[in-house]
N, C-alpha and C. Protein backbone atom coordinates (compact mmCIF):
# COMPACT_ATOMS: atom_id res chain seq x y z
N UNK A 1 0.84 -1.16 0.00
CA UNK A 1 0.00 0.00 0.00
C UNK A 1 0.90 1.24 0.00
N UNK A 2 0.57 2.00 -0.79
CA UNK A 2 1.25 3.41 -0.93
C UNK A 2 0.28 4.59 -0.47
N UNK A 3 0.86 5.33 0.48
CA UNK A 3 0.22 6.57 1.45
C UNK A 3 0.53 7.55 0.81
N UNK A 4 -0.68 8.70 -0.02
CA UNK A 4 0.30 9.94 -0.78
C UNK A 4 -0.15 10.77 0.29
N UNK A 5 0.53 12.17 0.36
CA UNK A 5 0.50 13.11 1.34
C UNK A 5 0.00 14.47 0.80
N UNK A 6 -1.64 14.79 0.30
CA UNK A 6 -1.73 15.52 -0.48
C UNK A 6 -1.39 17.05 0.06
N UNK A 7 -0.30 17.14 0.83
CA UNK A 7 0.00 18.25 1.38
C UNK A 7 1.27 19.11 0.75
N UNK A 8 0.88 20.05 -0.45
CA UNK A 8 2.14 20.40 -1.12
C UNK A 8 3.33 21.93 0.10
N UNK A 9 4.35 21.65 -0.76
CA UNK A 9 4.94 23.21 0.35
C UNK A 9 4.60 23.99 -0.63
N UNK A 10 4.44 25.28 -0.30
CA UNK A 10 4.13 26.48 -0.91
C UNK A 10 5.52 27.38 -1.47
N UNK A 11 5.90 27.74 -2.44
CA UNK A 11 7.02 28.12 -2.38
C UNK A 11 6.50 29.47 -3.34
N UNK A 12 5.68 30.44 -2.35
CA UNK A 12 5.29 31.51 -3.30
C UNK A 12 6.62 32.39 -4.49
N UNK A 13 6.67 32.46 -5.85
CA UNK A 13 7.65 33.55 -5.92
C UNK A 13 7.69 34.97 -5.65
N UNK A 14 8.76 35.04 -5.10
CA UNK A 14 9.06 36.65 -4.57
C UNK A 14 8.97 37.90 -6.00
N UNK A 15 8.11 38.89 -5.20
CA UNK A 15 7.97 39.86 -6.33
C UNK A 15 8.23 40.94 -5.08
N UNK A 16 8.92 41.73 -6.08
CA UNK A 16 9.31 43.14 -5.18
C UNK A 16 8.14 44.35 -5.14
N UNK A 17 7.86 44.81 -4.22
CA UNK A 17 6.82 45.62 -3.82
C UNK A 17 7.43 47.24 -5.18
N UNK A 18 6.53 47.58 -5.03
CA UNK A 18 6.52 49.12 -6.27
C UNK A 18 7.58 50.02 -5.47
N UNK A 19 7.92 50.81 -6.39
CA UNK A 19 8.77 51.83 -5.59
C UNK A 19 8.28 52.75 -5.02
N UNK A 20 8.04 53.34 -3.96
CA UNK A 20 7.81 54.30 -2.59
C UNK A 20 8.58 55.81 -3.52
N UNK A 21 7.55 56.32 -2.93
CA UNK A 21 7.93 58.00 -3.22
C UNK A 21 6.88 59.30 -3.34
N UNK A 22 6.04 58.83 -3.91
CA UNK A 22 5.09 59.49 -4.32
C UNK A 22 4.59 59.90 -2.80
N UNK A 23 4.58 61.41 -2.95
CA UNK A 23 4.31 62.14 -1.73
C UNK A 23 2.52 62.51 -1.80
N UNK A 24 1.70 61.70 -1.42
CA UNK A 24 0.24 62.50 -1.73
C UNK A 24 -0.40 63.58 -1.36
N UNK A 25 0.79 64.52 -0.42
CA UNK A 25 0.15 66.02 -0.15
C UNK A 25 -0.51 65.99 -0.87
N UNK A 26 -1.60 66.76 -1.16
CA UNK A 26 -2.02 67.80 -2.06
C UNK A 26 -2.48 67.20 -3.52
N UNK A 27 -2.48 65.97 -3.46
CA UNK A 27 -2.80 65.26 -4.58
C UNK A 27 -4.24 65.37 -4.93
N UNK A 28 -4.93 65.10 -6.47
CA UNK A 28 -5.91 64.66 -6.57
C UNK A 28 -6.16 63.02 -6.73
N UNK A 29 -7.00 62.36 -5.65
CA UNK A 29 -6.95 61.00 -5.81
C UNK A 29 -8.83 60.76 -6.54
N UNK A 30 -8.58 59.98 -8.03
CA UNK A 30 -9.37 59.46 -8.25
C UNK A 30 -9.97 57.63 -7.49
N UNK A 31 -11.16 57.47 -7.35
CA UNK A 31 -11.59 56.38 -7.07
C UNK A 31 -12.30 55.89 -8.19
N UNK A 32 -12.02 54.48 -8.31
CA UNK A 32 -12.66 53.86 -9.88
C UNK A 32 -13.75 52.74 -9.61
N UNK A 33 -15.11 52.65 -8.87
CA UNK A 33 -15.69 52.11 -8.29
C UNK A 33 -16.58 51.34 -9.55
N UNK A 34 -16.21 49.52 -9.13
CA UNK A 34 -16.48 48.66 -9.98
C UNK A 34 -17.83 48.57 -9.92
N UNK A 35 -18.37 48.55 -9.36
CA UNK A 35 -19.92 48.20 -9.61
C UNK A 35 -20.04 47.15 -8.55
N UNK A 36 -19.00 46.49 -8.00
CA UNK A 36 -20.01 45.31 -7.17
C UNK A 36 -20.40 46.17 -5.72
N UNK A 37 -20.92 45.51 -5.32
CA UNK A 37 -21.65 45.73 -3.63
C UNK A 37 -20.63 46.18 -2.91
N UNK A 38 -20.58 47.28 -1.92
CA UNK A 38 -19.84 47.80 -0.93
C UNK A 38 -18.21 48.34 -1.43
N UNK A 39 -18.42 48.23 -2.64
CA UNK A 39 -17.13 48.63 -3.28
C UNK A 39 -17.05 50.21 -3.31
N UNK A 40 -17.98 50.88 -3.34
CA UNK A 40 -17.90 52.45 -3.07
C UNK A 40 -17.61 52.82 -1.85
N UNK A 41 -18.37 52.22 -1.22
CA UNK A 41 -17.92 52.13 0.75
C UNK A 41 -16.63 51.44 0.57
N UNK A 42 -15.91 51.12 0.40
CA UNK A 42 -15.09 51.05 0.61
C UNK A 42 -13.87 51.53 0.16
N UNK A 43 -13.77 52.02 -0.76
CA UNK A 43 -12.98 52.80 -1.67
C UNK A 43 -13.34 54.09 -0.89
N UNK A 44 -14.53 54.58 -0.38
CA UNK A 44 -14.52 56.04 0.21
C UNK A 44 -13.88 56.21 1.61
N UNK A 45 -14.24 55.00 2.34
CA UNK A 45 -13.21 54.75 3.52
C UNK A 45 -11.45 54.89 3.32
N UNK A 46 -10.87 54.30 2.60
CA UNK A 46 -9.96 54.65 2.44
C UNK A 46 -9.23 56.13 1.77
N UNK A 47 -10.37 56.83 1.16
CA UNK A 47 -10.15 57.70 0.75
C UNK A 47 -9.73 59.06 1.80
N UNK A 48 -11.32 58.64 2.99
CA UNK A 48 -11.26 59.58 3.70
C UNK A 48 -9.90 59.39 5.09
N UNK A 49 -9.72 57.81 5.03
CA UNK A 49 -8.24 57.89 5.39
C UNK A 49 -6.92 58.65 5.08
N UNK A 50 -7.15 58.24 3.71
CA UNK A 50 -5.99 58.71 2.91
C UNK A 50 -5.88 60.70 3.27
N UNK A 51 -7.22 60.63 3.25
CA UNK A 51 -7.36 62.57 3.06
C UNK A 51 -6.61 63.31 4.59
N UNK A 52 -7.08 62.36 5.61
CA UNK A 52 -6.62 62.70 6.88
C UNK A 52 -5.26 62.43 7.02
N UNK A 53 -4.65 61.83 6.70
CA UNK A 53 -2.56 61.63 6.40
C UNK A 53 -2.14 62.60 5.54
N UNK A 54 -2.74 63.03 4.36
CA UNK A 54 -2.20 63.57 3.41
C UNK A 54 -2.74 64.91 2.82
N UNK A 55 -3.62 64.97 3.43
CA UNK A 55 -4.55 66.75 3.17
C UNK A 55 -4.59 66.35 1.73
N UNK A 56 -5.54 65.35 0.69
CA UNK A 56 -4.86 65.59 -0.32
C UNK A 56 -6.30 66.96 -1.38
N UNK A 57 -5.77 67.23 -2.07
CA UNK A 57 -6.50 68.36 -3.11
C UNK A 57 -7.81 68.21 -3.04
N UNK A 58 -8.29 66.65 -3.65
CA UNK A 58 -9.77 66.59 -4.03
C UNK A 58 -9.81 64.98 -4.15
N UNK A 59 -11.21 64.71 -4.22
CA UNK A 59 -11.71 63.08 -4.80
C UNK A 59 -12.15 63.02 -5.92
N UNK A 60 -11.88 62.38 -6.51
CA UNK A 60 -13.39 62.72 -7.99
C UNK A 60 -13.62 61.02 -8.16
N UNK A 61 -14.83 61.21 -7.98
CA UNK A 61 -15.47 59.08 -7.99
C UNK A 61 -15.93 59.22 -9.21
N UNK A 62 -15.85 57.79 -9.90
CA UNK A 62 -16.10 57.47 -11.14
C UNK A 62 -16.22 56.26 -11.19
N UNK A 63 -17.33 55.26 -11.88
CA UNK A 63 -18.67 54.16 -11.56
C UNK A 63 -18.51 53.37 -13.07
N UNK A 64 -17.45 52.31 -13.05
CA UNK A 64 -18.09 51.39 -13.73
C UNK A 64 -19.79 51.06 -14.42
N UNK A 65 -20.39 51.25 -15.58
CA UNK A 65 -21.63 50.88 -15.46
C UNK A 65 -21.68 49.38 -15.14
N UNK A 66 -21.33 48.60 -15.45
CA UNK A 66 -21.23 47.13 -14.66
C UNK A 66 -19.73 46.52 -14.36
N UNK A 67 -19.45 45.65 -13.50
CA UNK A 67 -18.36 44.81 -13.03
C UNK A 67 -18.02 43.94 -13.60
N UNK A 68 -18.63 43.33 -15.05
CA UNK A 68 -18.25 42.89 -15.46
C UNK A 68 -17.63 42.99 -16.72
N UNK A 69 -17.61 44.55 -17.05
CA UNK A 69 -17.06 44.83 -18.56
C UNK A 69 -15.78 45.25 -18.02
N UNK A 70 -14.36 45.75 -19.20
CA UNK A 70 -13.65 46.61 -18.11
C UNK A 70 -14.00 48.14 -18.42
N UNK A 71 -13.45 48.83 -17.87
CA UNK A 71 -13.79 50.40 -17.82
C UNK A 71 -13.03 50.91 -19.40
N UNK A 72 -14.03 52.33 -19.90
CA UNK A 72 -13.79 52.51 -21.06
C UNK A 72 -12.70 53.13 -21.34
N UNK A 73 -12.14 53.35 -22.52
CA UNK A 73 -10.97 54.05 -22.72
C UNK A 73 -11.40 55.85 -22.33
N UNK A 74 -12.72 55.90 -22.46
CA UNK A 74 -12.73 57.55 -22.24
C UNK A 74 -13.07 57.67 -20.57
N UNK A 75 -12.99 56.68 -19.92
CA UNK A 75 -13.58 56.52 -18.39
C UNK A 75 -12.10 56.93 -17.76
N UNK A 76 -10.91 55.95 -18.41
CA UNK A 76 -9.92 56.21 -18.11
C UNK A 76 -9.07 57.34 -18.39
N UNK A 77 -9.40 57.39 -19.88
CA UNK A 77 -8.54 59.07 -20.03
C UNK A 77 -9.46 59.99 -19.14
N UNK A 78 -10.89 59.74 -18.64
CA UNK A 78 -11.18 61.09 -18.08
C UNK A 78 -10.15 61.37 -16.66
N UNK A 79 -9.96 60.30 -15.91
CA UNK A 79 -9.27 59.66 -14.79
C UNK A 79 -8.32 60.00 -14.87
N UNK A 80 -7.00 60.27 -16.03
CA UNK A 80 -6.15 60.19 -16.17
C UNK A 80 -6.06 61.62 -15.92
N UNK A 81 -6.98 62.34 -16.74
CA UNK A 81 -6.36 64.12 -16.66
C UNK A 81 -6.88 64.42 -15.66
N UNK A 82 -7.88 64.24 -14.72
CA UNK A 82 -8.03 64.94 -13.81
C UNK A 82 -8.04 64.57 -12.35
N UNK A 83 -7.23 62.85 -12.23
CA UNK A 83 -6.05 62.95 -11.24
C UNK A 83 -4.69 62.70 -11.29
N UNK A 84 -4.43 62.37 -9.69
CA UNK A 84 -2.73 62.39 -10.13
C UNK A 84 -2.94 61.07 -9.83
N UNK A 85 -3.43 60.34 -8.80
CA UNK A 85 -3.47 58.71 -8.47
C UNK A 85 -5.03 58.26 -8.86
N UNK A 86 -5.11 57.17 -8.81
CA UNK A 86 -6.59 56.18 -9.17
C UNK A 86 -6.20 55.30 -8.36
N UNK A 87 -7.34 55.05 -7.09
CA UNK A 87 -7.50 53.46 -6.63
C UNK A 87 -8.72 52.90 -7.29
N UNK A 88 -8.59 51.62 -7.33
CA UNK A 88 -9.92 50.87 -7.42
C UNK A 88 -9.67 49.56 -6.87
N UNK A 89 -11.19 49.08 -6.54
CA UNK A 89 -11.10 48.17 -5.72
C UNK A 89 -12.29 46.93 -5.84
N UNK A 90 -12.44 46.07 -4.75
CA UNK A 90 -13.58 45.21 -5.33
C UNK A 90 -14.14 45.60 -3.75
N UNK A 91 -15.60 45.22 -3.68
CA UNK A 91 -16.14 45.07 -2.36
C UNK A 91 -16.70 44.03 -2.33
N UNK A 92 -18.29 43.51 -2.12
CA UNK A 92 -18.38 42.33 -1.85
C UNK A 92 -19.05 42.01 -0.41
């Protein structure tokens, strides 16, 4: 009789985190809110985090019409010119 051990080791590969710098004083941070459930709440939570560390400029939110397409090329160029960062996120 042969015993297998369906227990593998994990040997995640290492990826190096982004480079640090970007100072968000005063920034404008866009939010890119997918469409699913609690994903605006939550993206605004962090926002209003973010605003209290960093005083930053402004928010400007912008709404997937559904979660399952991706966002349009003019959704993004709007995003693009009128911030300096974009989060987006999932909720759920």
């Amino acid at each position: 009789m042969e015993i297998l051990d369906p227990v593998a080791e994990a040997h995640p590969p290492s990826v190096p985190l982004a480079a640090r710098g970007l100072d968000l004083r005063g920034k404008r941070l866009g939010l890119l809110d997918n469409s699913k459930p609690n994903a605006r709440e939550l993206l605004e939570a962090v926002a209003r985090a973010l605003d209290l560390r960093y005083e930053l400029a402004s928010v400007v939110v912008r709404r997937k019409p559904t979660m399952s397409v991706p966002a349009t090329e003019s959704l993004l160029d709007e995003l693009a010119r009128e911030c300096d960062v974009v989060l987006t996120g999932s909720g759920d």
